[in-house]
C-alpha atoms as a PDB file:
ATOM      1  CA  UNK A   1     -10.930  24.685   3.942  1.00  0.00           C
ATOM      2  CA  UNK A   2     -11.443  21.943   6.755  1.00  0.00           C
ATOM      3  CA  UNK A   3      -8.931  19.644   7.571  1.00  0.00           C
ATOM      4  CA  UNK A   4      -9.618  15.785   8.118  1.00  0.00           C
ATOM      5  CA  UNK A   5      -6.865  13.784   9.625  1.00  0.00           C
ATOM      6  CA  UNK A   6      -7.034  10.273   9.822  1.00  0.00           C
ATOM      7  CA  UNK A   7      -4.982   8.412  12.735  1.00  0.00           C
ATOM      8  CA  UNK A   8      -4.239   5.396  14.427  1.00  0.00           C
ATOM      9  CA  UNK A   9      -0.945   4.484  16.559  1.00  0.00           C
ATOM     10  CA  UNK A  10      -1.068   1.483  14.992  1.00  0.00           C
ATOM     11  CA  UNK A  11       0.023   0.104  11.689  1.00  0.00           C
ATOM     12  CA  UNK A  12      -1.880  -1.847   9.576  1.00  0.00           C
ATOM     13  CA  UNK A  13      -5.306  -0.111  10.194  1.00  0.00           C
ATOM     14  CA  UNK A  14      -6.340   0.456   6.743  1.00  0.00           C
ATOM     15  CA  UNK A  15      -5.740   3.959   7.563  1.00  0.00           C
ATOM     16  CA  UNK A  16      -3.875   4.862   4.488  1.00  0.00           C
ATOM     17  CA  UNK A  17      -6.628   3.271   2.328  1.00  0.00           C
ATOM     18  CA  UNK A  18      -9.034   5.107   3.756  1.00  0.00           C
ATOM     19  CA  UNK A  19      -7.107   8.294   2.993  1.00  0.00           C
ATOM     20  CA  UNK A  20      -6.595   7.548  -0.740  1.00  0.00           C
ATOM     21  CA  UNK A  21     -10.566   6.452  -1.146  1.00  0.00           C
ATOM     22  CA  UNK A  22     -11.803   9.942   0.501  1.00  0.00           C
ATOM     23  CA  UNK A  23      -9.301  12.003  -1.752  1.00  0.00           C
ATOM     24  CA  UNK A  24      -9.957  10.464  -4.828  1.00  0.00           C
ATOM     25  CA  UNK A  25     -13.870  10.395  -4.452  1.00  0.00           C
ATOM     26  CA  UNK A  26     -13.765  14.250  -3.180  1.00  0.00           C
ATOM     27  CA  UNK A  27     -11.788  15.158  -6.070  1.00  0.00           C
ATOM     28  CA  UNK A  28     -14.520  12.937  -8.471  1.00  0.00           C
ATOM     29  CA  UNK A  29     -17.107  15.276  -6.839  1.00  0.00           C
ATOM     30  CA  UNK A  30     -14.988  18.663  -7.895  1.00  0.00           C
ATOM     31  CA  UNK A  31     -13.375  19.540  -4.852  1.00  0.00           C
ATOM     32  CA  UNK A  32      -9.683  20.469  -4.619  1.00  0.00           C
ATOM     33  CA  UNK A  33      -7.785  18.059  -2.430  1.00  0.00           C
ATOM     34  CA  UNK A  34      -4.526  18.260  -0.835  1.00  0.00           C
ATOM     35  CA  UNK A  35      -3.244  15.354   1.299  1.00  0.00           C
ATOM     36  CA  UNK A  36      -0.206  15.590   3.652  1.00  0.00           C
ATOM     37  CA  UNK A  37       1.450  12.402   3.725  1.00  0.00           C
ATOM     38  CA  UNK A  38       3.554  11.839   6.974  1.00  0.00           C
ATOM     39  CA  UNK A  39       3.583   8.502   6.702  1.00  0.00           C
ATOM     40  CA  UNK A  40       7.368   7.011   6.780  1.00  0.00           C
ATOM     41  CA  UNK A  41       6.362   4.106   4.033  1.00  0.00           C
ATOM     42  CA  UNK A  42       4.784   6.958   1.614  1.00  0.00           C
ATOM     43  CA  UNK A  43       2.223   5.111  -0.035  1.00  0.00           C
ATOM     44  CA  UNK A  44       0.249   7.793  -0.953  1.00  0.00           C
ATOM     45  CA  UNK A  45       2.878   9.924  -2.468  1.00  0.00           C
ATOM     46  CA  UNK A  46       4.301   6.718  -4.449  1.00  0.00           C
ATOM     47  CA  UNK A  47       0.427   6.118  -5.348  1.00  0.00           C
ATOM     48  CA  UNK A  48       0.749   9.998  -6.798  1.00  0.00           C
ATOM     49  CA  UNK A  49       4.228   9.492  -8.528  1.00  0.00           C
ATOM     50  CA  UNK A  50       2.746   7.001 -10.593  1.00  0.00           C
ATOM     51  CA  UNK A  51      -0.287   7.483 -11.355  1.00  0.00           C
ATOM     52  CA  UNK A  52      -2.268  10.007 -13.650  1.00  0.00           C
ATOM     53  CA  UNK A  53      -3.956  11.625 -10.567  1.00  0.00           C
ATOM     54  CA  UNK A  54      -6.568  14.455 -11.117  1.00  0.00           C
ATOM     55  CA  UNK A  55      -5.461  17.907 -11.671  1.00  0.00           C
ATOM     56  CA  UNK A  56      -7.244  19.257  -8.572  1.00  0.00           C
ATOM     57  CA  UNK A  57      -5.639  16.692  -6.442  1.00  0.00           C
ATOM     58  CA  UNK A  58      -1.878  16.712  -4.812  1.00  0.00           C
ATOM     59  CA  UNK A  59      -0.017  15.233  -2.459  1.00  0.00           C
ATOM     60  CA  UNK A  60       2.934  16.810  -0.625  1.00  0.00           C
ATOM     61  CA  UNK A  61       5.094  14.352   1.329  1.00  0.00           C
ATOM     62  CA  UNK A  62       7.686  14.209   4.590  1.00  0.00           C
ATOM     63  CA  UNK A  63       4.927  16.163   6.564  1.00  0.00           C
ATOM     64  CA  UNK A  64       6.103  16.510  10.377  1.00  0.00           C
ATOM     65  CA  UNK A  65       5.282  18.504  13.093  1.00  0.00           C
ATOM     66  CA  UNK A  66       7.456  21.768  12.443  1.00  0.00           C
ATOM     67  CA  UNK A  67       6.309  21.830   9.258  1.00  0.00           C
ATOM     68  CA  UNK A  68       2.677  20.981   8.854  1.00  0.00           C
ATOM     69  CA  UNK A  69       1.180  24.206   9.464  1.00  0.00           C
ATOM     70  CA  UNK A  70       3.381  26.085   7.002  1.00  0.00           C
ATOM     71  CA  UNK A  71       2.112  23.385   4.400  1.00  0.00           C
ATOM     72  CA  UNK A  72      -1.619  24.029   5.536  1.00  0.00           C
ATOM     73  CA  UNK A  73      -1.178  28.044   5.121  1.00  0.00           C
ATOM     74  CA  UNK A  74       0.804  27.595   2.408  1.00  0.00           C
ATOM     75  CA  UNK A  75      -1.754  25.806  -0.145  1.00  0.00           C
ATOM     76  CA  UNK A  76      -5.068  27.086   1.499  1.00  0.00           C
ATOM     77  CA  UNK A  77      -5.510  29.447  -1.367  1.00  0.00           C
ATOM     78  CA  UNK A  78      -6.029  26.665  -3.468  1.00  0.00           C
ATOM     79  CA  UNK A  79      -7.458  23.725  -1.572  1.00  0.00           C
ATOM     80  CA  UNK A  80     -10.741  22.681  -0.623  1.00  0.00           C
ATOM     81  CA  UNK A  81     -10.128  19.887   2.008  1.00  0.00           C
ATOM     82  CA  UNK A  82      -7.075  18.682   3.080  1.00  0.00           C
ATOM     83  CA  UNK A  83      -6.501  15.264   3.941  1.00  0.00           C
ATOM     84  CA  UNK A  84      -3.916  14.576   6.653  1.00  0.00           C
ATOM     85  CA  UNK A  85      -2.457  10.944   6.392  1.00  0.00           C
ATOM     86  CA  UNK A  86      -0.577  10.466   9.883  1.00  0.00           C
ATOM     87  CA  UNK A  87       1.926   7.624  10.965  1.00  0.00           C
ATOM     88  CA  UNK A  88       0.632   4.178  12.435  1.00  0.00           C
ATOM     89  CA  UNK A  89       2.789   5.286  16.132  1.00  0.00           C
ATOM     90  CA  UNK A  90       2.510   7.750  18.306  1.00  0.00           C
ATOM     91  CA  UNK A  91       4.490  11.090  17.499  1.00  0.00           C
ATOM     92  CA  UNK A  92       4.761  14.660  18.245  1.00  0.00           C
ATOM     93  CA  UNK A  93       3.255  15.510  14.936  1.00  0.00           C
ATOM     94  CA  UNK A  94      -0.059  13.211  16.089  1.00  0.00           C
ATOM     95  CA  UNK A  95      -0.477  16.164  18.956  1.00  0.00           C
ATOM     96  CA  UNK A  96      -0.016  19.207  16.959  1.00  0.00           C
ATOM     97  CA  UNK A  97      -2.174  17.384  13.598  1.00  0.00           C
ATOM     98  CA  UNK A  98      -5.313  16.889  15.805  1.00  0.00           C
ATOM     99  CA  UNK A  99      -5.136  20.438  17.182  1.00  0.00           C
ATOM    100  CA  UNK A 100      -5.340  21.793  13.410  1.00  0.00           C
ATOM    101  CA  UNK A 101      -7.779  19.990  12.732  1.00  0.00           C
ATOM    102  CA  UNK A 102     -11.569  20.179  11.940  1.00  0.00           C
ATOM    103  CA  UNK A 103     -12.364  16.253  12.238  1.00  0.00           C
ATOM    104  CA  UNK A 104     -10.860  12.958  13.368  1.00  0.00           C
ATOM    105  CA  UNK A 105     -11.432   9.706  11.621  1.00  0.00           C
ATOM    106  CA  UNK A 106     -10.119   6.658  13.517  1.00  0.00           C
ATOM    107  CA  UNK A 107      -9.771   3.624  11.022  1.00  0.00           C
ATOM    108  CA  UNK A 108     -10.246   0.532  13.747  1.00  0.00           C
ATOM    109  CA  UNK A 109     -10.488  -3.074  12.085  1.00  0.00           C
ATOM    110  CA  UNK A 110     -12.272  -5.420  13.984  1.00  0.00           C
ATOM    111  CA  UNK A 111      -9.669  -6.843  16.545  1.00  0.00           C
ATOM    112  CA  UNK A 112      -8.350  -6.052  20.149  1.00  0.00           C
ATOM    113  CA  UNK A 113      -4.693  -4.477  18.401  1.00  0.00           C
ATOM    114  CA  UNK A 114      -6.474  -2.107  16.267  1.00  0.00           C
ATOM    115  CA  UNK A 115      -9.169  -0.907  18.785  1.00  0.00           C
ATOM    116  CA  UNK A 116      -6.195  -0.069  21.143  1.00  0.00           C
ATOM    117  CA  UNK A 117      -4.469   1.724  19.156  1.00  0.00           C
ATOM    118  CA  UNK A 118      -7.560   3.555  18.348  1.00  0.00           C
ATOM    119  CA  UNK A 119      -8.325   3.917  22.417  1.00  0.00           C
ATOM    120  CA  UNK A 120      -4.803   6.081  22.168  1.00  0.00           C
ATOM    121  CA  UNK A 121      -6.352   8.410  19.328  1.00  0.00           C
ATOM    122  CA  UNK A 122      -9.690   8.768  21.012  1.00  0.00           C
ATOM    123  CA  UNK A 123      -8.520   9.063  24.768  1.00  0.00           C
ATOM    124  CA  UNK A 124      -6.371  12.008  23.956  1.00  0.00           C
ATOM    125  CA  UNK A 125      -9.520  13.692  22.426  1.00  0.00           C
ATOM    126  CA  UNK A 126     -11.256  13.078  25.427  1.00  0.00           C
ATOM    127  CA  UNK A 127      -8.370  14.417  27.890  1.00  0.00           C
ATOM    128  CA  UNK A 128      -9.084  17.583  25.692  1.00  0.00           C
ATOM    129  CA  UNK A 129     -12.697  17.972  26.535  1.00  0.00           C
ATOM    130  CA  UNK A 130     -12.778  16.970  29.593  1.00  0.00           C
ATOM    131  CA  UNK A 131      -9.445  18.636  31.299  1.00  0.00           C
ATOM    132  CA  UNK A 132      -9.156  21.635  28.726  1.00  0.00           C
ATOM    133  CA  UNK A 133     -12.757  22.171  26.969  1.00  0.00           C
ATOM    134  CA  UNK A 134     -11.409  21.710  23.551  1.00  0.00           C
ATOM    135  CA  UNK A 135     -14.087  19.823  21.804  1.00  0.00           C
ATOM    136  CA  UNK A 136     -12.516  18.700  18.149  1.00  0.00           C
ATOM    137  CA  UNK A 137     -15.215  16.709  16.247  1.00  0.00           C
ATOM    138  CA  UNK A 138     -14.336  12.961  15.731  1.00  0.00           C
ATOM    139  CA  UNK A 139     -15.691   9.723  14.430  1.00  0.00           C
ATOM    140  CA  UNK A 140     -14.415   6.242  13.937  1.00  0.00           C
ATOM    141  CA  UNK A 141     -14.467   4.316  10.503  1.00  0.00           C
ATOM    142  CA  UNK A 142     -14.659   0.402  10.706  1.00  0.00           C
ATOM    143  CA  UNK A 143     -12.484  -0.584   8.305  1.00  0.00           C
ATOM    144  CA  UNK A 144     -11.001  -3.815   6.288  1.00  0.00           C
ATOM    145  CA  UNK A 145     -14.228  -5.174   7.310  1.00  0.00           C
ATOM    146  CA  UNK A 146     -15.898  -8.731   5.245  1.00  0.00           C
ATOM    147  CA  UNK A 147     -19.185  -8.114   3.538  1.00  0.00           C
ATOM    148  CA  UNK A 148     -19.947 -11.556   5.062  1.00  0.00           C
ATOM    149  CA  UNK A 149     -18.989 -12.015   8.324  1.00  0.00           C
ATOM    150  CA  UNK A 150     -19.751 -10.118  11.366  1.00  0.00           C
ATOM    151  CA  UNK A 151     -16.624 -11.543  13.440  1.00  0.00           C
ATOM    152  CA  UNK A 152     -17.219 -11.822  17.093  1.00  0.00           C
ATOM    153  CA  UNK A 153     -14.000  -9.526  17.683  1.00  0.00           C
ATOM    154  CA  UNK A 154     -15.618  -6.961  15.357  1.00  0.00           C
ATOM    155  CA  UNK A 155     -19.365  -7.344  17.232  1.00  0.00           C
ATOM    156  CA  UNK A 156     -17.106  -6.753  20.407  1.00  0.00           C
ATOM    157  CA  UNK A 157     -15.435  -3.598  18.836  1.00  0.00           C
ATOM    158  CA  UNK A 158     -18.510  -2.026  18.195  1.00  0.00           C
ATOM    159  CA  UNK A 159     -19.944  -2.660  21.502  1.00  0.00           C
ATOM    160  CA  UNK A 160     -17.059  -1.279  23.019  1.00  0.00           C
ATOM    161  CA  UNK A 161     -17.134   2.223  21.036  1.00  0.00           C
ATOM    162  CA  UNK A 162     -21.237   2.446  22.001  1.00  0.00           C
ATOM    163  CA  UNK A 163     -20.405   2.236  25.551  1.00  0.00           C
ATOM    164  CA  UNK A 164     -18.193   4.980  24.843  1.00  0.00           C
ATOM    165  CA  UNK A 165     -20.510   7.383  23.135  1.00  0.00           C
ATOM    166  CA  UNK A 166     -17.791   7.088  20.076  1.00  0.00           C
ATOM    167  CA  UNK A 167     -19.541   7.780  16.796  1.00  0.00           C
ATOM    168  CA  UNK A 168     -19.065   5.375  14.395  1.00  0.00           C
ATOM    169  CA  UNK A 169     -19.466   5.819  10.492  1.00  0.00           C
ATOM    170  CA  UNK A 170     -22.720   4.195   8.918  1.00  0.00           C
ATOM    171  CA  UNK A 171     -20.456   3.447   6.008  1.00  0.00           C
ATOM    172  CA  UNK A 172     -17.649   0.903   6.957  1.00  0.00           C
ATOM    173  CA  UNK A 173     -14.842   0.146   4.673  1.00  0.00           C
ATOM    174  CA  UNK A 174     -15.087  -3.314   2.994  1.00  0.00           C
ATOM    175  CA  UNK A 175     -12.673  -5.451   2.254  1.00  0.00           C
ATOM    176  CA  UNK A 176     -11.935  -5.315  -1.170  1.00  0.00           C
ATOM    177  CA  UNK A 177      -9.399  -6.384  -3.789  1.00  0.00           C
ATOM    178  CA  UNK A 178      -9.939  -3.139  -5.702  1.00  0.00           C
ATOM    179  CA  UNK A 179      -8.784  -1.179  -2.750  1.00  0.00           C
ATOM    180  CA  UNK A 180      -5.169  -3.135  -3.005  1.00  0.00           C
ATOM    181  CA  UNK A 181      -5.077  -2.964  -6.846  1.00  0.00           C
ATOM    182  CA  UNK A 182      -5.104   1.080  -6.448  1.00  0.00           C
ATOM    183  CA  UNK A 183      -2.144   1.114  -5.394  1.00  0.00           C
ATOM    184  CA  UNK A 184      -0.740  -1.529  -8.123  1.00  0.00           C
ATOM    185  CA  UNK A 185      -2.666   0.240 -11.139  1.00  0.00           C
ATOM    186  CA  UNK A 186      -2.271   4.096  -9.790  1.00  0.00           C
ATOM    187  CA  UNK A 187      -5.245   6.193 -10.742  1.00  0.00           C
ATOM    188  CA  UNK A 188      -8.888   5.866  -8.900  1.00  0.00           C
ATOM    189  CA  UNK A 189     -11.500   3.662  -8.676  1.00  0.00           C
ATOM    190  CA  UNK A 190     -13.333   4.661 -11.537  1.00  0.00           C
ATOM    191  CA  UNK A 191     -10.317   4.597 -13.944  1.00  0.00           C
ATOM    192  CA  UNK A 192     -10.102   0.906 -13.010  1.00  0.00           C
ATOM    193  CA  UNK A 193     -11.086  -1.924 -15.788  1.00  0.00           C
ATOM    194  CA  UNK A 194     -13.842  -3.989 -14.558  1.00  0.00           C
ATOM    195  CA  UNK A 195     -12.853  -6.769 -16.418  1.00  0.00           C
ATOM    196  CA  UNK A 196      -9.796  -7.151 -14.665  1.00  0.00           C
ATOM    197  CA  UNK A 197     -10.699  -6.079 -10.845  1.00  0.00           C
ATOM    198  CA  UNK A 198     -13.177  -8.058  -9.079  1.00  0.00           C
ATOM    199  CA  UNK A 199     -16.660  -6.742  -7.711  1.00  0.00           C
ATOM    200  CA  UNK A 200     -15.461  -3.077  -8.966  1.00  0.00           C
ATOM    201  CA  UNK A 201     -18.607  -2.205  -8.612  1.00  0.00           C
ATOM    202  CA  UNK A 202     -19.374  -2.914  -5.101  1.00  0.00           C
ATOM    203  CA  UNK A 203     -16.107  -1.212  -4.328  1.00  0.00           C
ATOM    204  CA  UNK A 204     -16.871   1.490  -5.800  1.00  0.00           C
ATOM    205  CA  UNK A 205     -20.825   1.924  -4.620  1.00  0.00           C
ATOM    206  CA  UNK A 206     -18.763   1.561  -1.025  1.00  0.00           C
ATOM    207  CA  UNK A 207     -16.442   4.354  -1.374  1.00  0.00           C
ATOM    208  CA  UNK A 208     -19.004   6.772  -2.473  1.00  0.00           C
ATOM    209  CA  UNK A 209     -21.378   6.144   0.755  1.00  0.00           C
ATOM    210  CA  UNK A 210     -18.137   6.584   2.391  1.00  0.00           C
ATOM    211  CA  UNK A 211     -17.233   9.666   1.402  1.00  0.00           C
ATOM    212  CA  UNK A 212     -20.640  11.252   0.927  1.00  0.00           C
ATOM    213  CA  UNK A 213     -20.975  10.765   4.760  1.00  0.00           C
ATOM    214  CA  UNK A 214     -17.950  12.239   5.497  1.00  0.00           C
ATOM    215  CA  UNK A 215     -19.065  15.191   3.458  1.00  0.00           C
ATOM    216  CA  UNK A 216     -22.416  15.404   5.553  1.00  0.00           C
ATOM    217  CA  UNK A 217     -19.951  14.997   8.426  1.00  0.00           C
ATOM    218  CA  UNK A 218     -17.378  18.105   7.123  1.00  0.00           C
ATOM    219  CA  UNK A 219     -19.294  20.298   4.790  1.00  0.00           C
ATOM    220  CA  UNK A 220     -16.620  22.647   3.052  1.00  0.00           C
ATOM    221  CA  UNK A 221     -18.326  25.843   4.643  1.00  0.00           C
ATOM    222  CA  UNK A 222     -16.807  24.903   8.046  1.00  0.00           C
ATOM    223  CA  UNK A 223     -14.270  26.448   8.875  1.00  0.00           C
ATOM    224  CA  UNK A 224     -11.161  25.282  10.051  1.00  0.00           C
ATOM    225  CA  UNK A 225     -10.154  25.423  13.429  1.00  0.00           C
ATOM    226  CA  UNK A 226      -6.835  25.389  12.990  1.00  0.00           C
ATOM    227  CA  UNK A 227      -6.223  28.479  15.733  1.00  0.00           C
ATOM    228  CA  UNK A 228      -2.839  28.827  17.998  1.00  0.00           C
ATOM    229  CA  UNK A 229      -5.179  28.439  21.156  1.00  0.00           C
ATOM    230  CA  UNK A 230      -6.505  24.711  20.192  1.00  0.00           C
ATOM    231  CA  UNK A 231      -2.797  23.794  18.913  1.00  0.00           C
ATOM    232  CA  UNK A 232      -1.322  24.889  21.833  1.00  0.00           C
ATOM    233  CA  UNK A 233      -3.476  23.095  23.929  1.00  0.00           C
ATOM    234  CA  UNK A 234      -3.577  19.934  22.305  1.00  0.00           C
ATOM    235  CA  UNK A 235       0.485  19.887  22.550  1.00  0.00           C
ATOM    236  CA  UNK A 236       0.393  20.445  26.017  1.00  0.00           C
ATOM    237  CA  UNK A 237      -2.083  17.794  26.477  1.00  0.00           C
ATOM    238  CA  UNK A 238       0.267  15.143  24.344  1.00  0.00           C
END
Protein backbone atom coordinates (compact mmCIF):
# COMPACT_ATOMS: atom_id res chain seq x y z
CA UNK A 1 0.00 0.00 0.00
CA UNK A 2 2.72 2.79 -0.74
CA UNK A 3 1.89 6.19 -0.87
CA UNK A 4 3.20 8.64 -3.69
CA UNK A 5 2.68 12.28 -3.13
CA UNK A 6 3.34 14.64 -5.65
CA UNK A 7 4.30 18.39 -4.56
CA UNK A 8 5.39 21.62 -5.53
CA UNK A 9 4.83 25.11 -3.61
CA UNK A 10 4.12 26.39 -6.66
CA UNK A 11 1.13 26.52 -8.91
CA UNK A 12 1.09 25.80 -12.28
CA UNK A 13 3.65 22.87 -12.22
CA UNK A 14 1.76 20.36 -14.08
CA UNK A 15 1.55 18.70 -10.84
CA UNK A 16 -2.05 17.85 -10.97
CA UNK A 17 -1.59 16.35 -14.48
CA UNK A 18 0.85 14.31 -13.47
CA UNK A 19 -1.37 12.96 -10.70
CA UNK A 20 -4.35 12.13 -12.97
CA UNK A 21 -1.85 10.35 -15.75
CA UNK A 22 -0.22 7.97 -12.90
CA UNK A 23 -3.79 7.07 -11.47
CA UNK A 24 -5.41 6.38 -14.49
CA UNK A 25 -2.50 4.28 -16.09
CA UNK A 26 -2.08 2.28 -12.57
CA UNK A 27 -5.63 1.57 -12.55
CA UNK A 28 -5.29 0.41 -16.64
CA UNK A 29 -2.63 -1.99 -15.23
CA UNK A 30 -5.22 -3.49 -12.39
CA UNK A 31 -4.18 -1.80 -9.44
CA UNK A 32 -6.60 -0.15 -7.00
CA UNK A 33 -6.00 3.56 -6.76
CA UNK A 34 -7.06 6.05 -4.33
CA UNK A 35 -6.02 9.71 -4.75
CA UNK A 36 -6.38 12.38 -1.99
CA UNK A 37 -7.07 15.55 -3.53
CA UNK A 38 -6.05 18.59 -1.30
CA UNK A 39 -5.88 20.75 -3.85
CA UNK A 40 -8.20 24.04 -3.21
CA UNK A 41 -9.19 24.21 -7.21
CA UNK A 42 -10.23 20.29 -7.11
CA UNK A 43 -9.49 19.30 -10.45
CA UNK A 44 -9.14 15.92 -9.86
CA UNK A 45 -12.27 15.36 -7.94
CA UNK A 46 -14.30 17.51 -10.68
CA UNK A 47 -12.28 15.24 -13.31
CA UNK A 48 -14.01 12.16 -11.11
CA UNK A 49 -17.55 13.80 -10.84
CA UNK A 50 -17.77 13.71 -14.39
CA UNK A 51 -16.34 11.26 -15.79
CA UNK A 52 -16.98 7.38 -16.04
CA UNK A 53 -13.78 6.63 -14.00
CA UNK A 54 -12.75 2.93 -13.39
CA UNK A 55 -14.30 1.00 -10.68
CA UNK A 56 -10.99 0.39 -8.87
CA UNK A 57 -10.22 4.00 -8.90
CA UNK A 58 -11.56 6.93 -6.36
CA UNK A 59 -10.93 10.06 -5.37
CA UNK A 60 -11.76 11.54 -1.95
CA UNK A 61 -11.50 15.33 -1.75
CA UNK A 62 -10.85 18.39 1.01
CA UNK A 63 -7.77 16.30 2.24
CA UNK A 64 -5.82 18.42 5.01
CA UNK A 65 -3.52 17.77 7.52
CA UNK A 66 -5.83 16.56 10.51
CA UNK A 67 -7.39 14.45 8.38
CA UNK A 68 -5.14 12.70 5.94
CA UNK A 69 -4.07 9.90 7.93
CA UNK A 70 -7.56 8.85 8.98
CA UNK A 71 -8.30 8.79 5.09
CA UNK A 72 -5.03 6.65 4.50
CA UNK A 73 -6.09 4.00 7.39
CA UNK A 74 -9.36 4.29 6.52
CA UNK A 75 -9.29 2.88 2.75
CA UNK A 76 -6.01 0.77 3.07
CA UNK A 77 -8.08 -2.35 3.08
CA UNK A 78 -8.94 -1.69 -0.27
CA UNK A 79 -6.25 0.29 -2.05
CA UNK A 80 -3.23 -0.53 -3.77
CA UNK A 81 -1.40 2.88 -4.14
CA UNK A 82 -2.53 5.97 -3.10
CA UNK A 83 -1.89 9.00 -4.87
CA UNK A 84 -1.57 12.18 -2.80
CA UNK A 85 -2.32 15.39 -4.92
CA UNK A 86 -0.98 18.36 -2.60
CA UNK A 87 -1.55 22.23 -2.99
CA UNK A 88 0.79 24.45 -5.29
CA UNK A 89 1.91 26.59 -1.59
CA UNK A 90 3.40 25.70 1.22
CA UNK A 91 1.09 24.26 4.10
CA UNK A 92 1.04 22.32 7.20
CA UNK A 93 -0.46 19.41 5.41
CA UNK A 94 2.88 19.51 2.88
CA UNK A 95 4.91 18.52 6.34
CA UNK A 96 2.79 15.86 7.71
CA UNK A 97 2.00 14.35 3.66
CA UNK A 98 5.79 13.79 3.06
CA UNK A 99 6.26 12.09 6.44
CA UNK A 100 3.49 9.40 5.35
CA UNK A 101 4.84 8.89 2.60
CA UNK A 102 6.79 6.17 0.64
CA UNK A 103 8.00 8.50 -2.41
CA UNK A 104 8.19 12.11 -3.54
CA UNK A 105 7.68 13.22 -7.07
CA UNK A 106 8.53 16.89 -7.70
CA UNK A 107 6.83 18.06 -11.06
CA UNK A 108 9.50 21.06 -12.08
CA UNK A 109 8.86 22.64 -15.68
CA UNK A 110 11.72 24.01 -17.18
CA UNK A 111 12.01 27.63 -15.71
CA UNK A 112 13.66 29.45 -12.66
CA UNK A 113 9.74 29.78 -10.81
CA UNK A 114 9.10 26.19 -11.00
CA UNK A 115 12.62 24.88 -10.01
CA UNK A 116 12.24 27.10 -6.84
CA UNK A 117 9.42 26.04 -5.81
CA UNK A 118 10.70 22.62 -6.28
CA UNK A 119 14.14 23.70 -4.22
CA UNK A 120 11.34 24.20 -1.22
CA UNK A 121 10.04 20.47 -1.71
CA UNK A 122 13.47 18.99 -2.05
CA UNK A 123 15.40 21.12 0.66
CA UNK A 124 13.02 20.04 3.33
CA UNK A 125 13.82 16.37 2.35
CA UNK A 126 17.25 17.07 2.70
CA UNK A 127 16.95 18.95 6.25
CA UNK A 128 15.46 15.42 7.08
CA UNK A 129 18.47 13.39 6.20
CA UNK A 130 20.87 15.35 7.04
CA UNK A 131 19.68 16.94 10.63
CA UNK A 132 17.26 13.95 11.58
CA UNK A 133 18.34 10.69 9.45
CA UNK A 134 14.99 10.31 7.92
CA UNK A 135 15.73 9.24 4.44
CA UNK A 136 12.14 9.33 2.41
CA UNK A 137 12.79 8.26 -1.24
CA UNK A 138 12.26 11.09 -3.84
CA UNK A 139 12.60 11.92 -7.47
CA UNK A 140 11.78 14.81 -9.69
CA UNK A 141 9.53 14.59 -12.92
CA UNK A 142 10.26 17.22 -15.74
CA UNK A 143 7.16 18.12 -16.75
CA UNK A 144 5.06 20.30 -19.49
CA UNK A 145 8.14 19.77 -21.38
CA UNK A 146 8.17 20.29 -25.78
CA UNK A 147 9.06 17.18 -27.69
CA UNK A 148 11.09 19.73 -29.73
CA UNK A 149 12.88 22.03 -27.93
CA UNK A 150 15.39 21.63 -25.29
CA UNK A 151 14.97 25.35 -23.85
CA UNK A 152 18.07 26.78 -22.40
CA UNK A 153 16.06 27.39 -18.99
CA UNK A 154 15.16 23.67 -19.07
CA UNK A 155 19.09 22.54 -20.03
CA UNK A 156 19.82 24.86 -16.93
CA UNK A 157 17.19 23.02 -14.72
CA UNK A 158 18.61 19.86 -15.28
CA UNK A 159 22.06 20.89 -14.64
CA UNK A 160 21.07 22.32 -11.56
CA UNK A 161 19.26 19.03 -10.09
CA UNK A 162 22.70 16.88 -11.25
CA UNK A 163 24.76 19.07 -9.17
CA UNK A 164 22.44 18.21 -6.56
CA UNK A 165 22.47 14.46 -6.75
CA UNK A 166 18.44 14.93 -7.36
CA UNK A 167 17.14 11.99 -9.35
CA UNK A 168 15.35 12.85 -12.15
CA UNK A 169 12.72 10.61 -14.05
CA UNK A 170 13.94 9.10 -17.50
CA UNK A 171 10.38 9.67 -18.57
CA UNK A 172 9.48 13.47 -18.67
CA UNK A 173 6.01 14.64 -19.17
CA UNK A 174 5.35 16.11 -22.67
CA UNK A 175 3.43 18.66 -23.54
CA UNK A 176 0.42 17.51 -24.91
CA UNK A 177 -3.08 18.59 -25.93
CA UNK A 178 -4.49 15.23 -24.82
CA UNK A 179 -3.34 15.88 -21.34
CA UNK A 180 -5.73 19.23 -21.28
CA UNK A 181 -8.62 17.48 -23.13
CA UNK A 182 -8.78 14.90 -20.00
CA UNK A 183 -10.00 17.09 -18.11
CA UNK A 184 -12.64 18.52 -20.83
CA UNK A 185 -13.75 14.86 -21.99
CA UNK A 186 -13.47 13.07 -18.31
CA UNK A 187 -12.41 9.47 -18.61
CA UNK A 188 -8.57 8.35 -19.50
CA UNK A 189 -6.40 8.40 -22.14
CA UNK A 190 -7.37 5.39 -23.73
CA UNK A 191 -11.15 6.16 -23.70
CA UNK A 192 -10.18 9.20 -25.79
CA UNK A 193 -11.22 9.32 -29.74
CA UNK A 194 -8.23 9.63 -31.82
CA UNK A 195 -9.93 11.28 -34.38
CA UNK A 196 -10.67 14.12 -32.37
CA UNK A 197 -7.39 14.53 -29.99
CA UNK A 198 -4.20 15.17 -31.60
CA UNK A 199 -1.01 12.82 -31.48
CA UNK A 200 -3.16 10.50 -28.94
CA UNK A 201 -0.89 8.20 -29.52
CA UNK A 202 2.28 9.77 -28.54
CA UNK A 203 0.45 10.88 -25.44
CA UNK A 204 -0.43 7.95 -24.59
CA UNK A 205 3.05 5.84 -25.42
CA UNK A 206 4.32 8.88 -22.88
CA UNK A 207 2.18 8.20 -20.00
CA UNK A 208 2.83 4.57 -19.96
CA UNK A 209 6.85 5.00 -19.78
CA UNK A 210 5.82 7.33 -17.16
CA UNK A 211 4.13 5.35 -15.04
CA UNK A 212 5.89 2.05 -15.65
CA UNK A 213 8.97 3.86 -14.14
CA UNK A 214 7.30 4.97 -11.34
CA UNK A 215 6.22 1.42 -10.76
CA UNK A 216 9.98 0.21 -11.00
CA UNK A 217 10.47 3.20 -8.69
CA UNK A 218 7.43 2.04 -5.97
CA UNK A 219 6.76 -1.60 -6.46
CA UNK A 220 3.42 -2.37 -4.48
CA UNK A 221 5.36 -4.85 -2.08
CA UNK A 222 6.93 -1.83 -0.30
CA UNK A 223 5.65 -1.01 2.38
CA UNK A 224 4.55 2.13 3.54
CA UNK A 225 6.32 4.11 5.86
CA UNK A 226 3.77 5.90 7.08
CA UNK A 227 5.00 5.37 11.03
CA UNK A 228 4.34 8.12 13.98
CA UNK A 229 8.26 8.38 14.32
CA UNK A 230 8.88 9.70 10.51
CA UNK A 231 5.56 11.96 10.82
CA UNK A 232 6.57 13.36 13.81
CA UNK A 233 9.76 14.22 12.65
CA UNK A 234 9.01 15.60 9.46
CA UNK A 235 6.46 18.14 11.36
CA UNK A 236 8.99 19.22 13.54
CA UNK A 237 11.30 19.75 10.76
CA UNK A 238 8.47 22.01 8.76
Amino acid sequence: MPVITFANTKGGAGKTTAVLLLSTELARLGYRVTILDSDPQRWITRWYETSDAPDNLKVIPYINASNIQTHLRDNKPDTDYFIVDLPGASSPLMAVAIGLSDHILVPIQGCAMDAKGGAQVLELLRYLEDKGGIRIDHSVVLSRVNSMVTTRALSAVKALLAERRVRVLDTPIIERSAYRDIFDYGGSLHGMDPERVSNLDKAKENAEMFAQEVLRLVPMRKAANAGQTAGSAVRSAA
